[in-house]
N, C-alpha and C. Protein backbone atom coordinates (compact mmCIF):
# COMPACT_ATOMS: atom_id res chain seq x y z
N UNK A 1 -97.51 290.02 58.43
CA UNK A 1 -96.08 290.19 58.27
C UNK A 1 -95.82 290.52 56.80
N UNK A 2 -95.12 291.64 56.89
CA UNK A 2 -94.54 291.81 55.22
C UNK A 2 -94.17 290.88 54.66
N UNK A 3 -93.85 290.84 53.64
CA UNK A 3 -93.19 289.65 52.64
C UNK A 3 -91.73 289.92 52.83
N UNK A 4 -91.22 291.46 52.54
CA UNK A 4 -89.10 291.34 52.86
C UNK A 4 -89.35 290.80 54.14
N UNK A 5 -90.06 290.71 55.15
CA UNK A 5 -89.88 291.00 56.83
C UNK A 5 -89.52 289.12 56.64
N UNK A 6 -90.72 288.62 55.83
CA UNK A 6 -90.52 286.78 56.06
C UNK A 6 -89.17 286.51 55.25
N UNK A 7 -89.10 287.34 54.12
CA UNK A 7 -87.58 286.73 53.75
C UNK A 7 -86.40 287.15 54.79
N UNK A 8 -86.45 287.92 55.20
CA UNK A 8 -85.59 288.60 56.56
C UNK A 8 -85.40 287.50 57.54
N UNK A 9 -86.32 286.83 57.69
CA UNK A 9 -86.42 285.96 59.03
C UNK A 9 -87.23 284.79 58.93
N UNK A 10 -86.81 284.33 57.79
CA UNK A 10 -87.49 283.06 57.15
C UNK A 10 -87.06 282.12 58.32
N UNK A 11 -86.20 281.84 58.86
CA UNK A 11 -85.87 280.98 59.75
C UNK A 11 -86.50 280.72 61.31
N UNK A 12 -87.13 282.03 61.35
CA UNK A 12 -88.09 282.48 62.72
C UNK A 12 -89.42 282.48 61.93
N UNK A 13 -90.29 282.63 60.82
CA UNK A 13 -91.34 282.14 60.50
C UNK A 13 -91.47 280.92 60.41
N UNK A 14 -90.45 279.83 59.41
CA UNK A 14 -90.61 278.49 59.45
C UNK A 14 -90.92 278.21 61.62
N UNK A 15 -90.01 278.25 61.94
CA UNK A 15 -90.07 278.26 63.19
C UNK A 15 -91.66 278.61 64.07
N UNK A 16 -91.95 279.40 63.72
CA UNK A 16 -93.31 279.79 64.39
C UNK A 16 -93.98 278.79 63.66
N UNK A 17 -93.86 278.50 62.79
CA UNK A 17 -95.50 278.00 61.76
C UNK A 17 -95.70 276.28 62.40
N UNK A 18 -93.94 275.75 62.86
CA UNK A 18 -93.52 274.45 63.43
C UNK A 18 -94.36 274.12 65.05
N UNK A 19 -94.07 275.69 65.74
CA UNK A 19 -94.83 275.96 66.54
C UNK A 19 -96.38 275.97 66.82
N UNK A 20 -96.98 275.66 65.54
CA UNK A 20 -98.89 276.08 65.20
C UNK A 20 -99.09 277.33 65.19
N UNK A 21 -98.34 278.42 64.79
CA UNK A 21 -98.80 279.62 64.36
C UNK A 21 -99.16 279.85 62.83
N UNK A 22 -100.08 280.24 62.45
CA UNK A 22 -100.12 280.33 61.34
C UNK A 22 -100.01 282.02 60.76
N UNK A 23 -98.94 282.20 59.97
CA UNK A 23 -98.36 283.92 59.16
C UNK A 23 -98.92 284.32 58.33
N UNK A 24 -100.00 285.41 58.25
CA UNK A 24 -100.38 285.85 57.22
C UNK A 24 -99.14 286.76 56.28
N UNK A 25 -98.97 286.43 55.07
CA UNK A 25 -97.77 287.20 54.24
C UNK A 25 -98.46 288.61 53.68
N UNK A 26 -98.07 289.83 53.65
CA UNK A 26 -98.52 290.86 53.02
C UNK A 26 -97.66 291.34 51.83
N UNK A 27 -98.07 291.93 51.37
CA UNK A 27 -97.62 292.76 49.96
C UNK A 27 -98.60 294.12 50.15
N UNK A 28 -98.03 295.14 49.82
CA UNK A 28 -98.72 296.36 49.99
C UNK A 28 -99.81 296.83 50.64
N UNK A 29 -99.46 296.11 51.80
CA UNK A 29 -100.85 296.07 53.00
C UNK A 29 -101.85 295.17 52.62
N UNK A 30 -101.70 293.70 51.46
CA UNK A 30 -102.89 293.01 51.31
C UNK A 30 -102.27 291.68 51.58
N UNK A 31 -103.19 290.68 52.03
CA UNK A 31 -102.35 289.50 52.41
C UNK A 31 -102.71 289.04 51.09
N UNK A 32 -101.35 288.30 51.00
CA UNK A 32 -101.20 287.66 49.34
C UNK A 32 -101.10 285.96 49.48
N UNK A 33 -100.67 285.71 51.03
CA UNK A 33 -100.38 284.04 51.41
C UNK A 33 -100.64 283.51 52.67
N UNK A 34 -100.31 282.43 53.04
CA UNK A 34 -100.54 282.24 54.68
C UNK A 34 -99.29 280.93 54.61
N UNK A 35 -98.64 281.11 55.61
CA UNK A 35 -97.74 279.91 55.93
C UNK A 35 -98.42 279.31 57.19
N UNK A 36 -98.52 277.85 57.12
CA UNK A 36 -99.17 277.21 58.28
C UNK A 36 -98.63 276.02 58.58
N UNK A 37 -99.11 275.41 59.81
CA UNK A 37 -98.27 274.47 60.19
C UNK A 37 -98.93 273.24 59.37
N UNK A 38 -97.62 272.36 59.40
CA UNK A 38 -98.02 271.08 58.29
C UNK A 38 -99.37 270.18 59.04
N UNK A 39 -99.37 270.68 60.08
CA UNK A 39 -101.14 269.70 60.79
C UNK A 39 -102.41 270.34 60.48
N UNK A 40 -101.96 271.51 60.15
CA UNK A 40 -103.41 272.24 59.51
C UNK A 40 -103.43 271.76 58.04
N UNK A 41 -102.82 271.01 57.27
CA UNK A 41 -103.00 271.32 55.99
C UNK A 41 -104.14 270.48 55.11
N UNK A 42 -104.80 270.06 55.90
CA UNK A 42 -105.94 268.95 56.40
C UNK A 42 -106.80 270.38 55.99
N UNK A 43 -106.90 271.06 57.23
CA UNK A 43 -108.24 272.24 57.12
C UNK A 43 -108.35 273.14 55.90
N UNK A 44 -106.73 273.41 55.13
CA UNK A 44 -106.83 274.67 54.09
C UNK A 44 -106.61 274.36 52.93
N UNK A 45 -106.48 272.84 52.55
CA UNK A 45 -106.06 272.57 51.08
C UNK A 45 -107.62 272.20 50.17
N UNK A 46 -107.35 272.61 49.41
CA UNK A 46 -108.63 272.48 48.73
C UNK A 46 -108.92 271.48 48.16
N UNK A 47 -108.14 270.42 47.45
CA UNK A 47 -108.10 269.39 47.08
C UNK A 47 -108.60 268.22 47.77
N UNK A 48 -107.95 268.07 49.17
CA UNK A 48 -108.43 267.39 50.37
C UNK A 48 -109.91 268.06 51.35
N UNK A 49 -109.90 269.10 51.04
CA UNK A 49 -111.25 269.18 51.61
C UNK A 49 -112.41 268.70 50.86
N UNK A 50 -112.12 268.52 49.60
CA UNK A 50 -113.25 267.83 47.95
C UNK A 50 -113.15 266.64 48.10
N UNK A 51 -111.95 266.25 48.31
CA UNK A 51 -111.78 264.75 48.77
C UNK A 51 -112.77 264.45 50.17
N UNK A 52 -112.50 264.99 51.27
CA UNK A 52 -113.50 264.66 52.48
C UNK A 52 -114.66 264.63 52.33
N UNK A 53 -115.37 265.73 51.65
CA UNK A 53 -116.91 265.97 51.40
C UNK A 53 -117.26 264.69 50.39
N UNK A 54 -116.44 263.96 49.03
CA UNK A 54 -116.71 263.22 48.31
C UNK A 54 -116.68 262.22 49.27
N UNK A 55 -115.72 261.74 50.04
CA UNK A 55 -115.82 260.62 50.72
C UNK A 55 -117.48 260.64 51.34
N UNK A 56 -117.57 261.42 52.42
CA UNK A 56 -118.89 262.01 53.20
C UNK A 56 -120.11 261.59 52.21
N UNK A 57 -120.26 262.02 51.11
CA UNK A 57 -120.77 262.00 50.06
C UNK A 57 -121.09 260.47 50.12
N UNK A 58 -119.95 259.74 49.88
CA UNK A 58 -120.13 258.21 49.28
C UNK A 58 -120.62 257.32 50.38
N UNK A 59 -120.09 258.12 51.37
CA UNK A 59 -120.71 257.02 52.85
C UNK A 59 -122.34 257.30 53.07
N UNK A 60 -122.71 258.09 53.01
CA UNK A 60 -123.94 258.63 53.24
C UNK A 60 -124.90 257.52 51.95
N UNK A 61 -124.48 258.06 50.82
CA UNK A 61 -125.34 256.67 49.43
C UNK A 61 -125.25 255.39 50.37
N UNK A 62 -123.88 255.00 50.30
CA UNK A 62 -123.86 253.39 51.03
C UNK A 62 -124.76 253.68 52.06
N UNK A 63 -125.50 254.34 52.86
CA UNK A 63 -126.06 254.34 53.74
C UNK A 63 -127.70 254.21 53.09
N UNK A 64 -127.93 255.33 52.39
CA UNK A 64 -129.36 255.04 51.70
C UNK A 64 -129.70 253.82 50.72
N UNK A 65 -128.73 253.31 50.48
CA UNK A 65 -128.63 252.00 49.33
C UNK A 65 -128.72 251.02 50.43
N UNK A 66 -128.39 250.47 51.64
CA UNK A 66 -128.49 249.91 52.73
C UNK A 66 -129.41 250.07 53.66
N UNK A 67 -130.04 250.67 53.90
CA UNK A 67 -131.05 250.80 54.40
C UNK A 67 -132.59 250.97 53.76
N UNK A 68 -132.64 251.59 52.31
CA UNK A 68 -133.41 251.64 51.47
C UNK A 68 -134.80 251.12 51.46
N UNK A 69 -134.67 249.43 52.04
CA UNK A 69 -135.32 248.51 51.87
C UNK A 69 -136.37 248.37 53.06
N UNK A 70 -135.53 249.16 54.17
CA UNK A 70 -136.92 249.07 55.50
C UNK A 70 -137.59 250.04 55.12
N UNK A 71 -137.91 251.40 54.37
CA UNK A 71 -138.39 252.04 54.55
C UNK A 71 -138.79 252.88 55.26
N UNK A 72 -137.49 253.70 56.14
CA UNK A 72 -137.25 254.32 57.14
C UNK A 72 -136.12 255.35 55.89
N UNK A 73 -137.13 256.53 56.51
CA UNK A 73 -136.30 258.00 56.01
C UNK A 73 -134.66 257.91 56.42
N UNK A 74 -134.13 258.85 55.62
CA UNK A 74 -132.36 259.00 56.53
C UNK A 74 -132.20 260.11 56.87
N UNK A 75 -132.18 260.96 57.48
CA UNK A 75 -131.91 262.20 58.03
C UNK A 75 -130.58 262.88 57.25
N UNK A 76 -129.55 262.73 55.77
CA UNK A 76 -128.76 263.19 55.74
C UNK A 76 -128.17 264.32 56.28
N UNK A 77 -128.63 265.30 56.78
CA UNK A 77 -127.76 266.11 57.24
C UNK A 77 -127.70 265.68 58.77
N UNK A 78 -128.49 264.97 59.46
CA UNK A 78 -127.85 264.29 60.82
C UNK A 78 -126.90 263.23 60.60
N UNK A 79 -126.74 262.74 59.27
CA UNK A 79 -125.83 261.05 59.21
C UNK A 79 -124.90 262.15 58.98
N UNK A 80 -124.51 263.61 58.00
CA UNK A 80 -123.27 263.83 58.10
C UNK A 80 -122.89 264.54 59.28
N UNK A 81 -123.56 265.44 60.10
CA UNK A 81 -122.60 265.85 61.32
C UNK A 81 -122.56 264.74 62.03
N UNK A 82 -123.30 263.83 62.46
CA UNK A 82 -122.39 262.00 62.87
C UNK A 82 -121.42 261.93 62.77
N UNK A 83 -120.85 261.99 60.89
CA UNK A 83 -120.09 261.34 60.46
C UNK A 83 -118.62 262.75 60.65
N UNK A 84 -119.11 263.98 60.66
CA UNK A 84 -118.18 264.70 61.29
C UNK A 84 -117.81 265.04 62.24
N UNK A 85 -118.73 264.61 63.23
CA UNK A 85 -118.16 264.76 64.60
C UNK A 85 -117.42 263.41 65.52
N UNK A 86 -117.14 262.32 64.07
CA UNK A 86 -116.86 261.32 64.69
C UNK A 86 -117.50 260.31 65.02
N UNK A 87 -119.02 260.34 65.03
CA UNK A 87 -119.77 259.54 65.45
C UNK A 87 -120.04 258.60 64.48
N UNK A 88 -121.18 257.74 64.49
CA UNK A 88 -121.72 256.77 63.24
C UNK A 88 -122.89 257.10 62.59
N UNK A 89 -122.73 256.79 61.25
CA UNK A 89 -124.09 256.83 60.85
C UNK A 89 -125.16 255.92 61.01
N UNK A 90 -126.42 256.27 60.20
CA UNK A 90 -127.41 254.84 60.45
C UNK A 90 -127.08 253.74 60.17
């Protein structure tokens, strides 16, 4: 969607985006923005996605610092899709 087109009908984009559509904004045929709905803002903010991976990050140590002592390997990249798909780690 153009950029005049969203100021044109800012009231029908907010509207769609409320809906879970997400608007790509253009400027001279290049997208310059994206309006999205406030439940995605989890998936596209960059700040919070550094935040998730640091968390991920810190659970995974507590995991090798805790277990350390039996002497049993940790699979990190199986403790984090666990830990992203919801599941548990070791």
């Amino acid at each position: 969607m153009r950029a005049l087109e969203v100021r044109a009908r800012f009231g029908e984009v907010i509207d769609a985006a409320a809906a879970g559509d997400r608007i790509v904004i253009e400027r001279a045929g290049r997208p310059i923005a994206v309006i999205v709905p406030l439940s995605d803002l989890d998936a596209v903010d960059p700040e919070r996605i550094r935040g998730r991976r640091l968390e991920a990050f810190d659970r995974l140590m507590r995991d090798v610092r805790r277990t350390r002592h039996l002497g049993v390997p940790i699979d990190g990249t199986a403790v984090i899709r666990a830990d992203r798909d919801g599941g548990h780690s070791v």
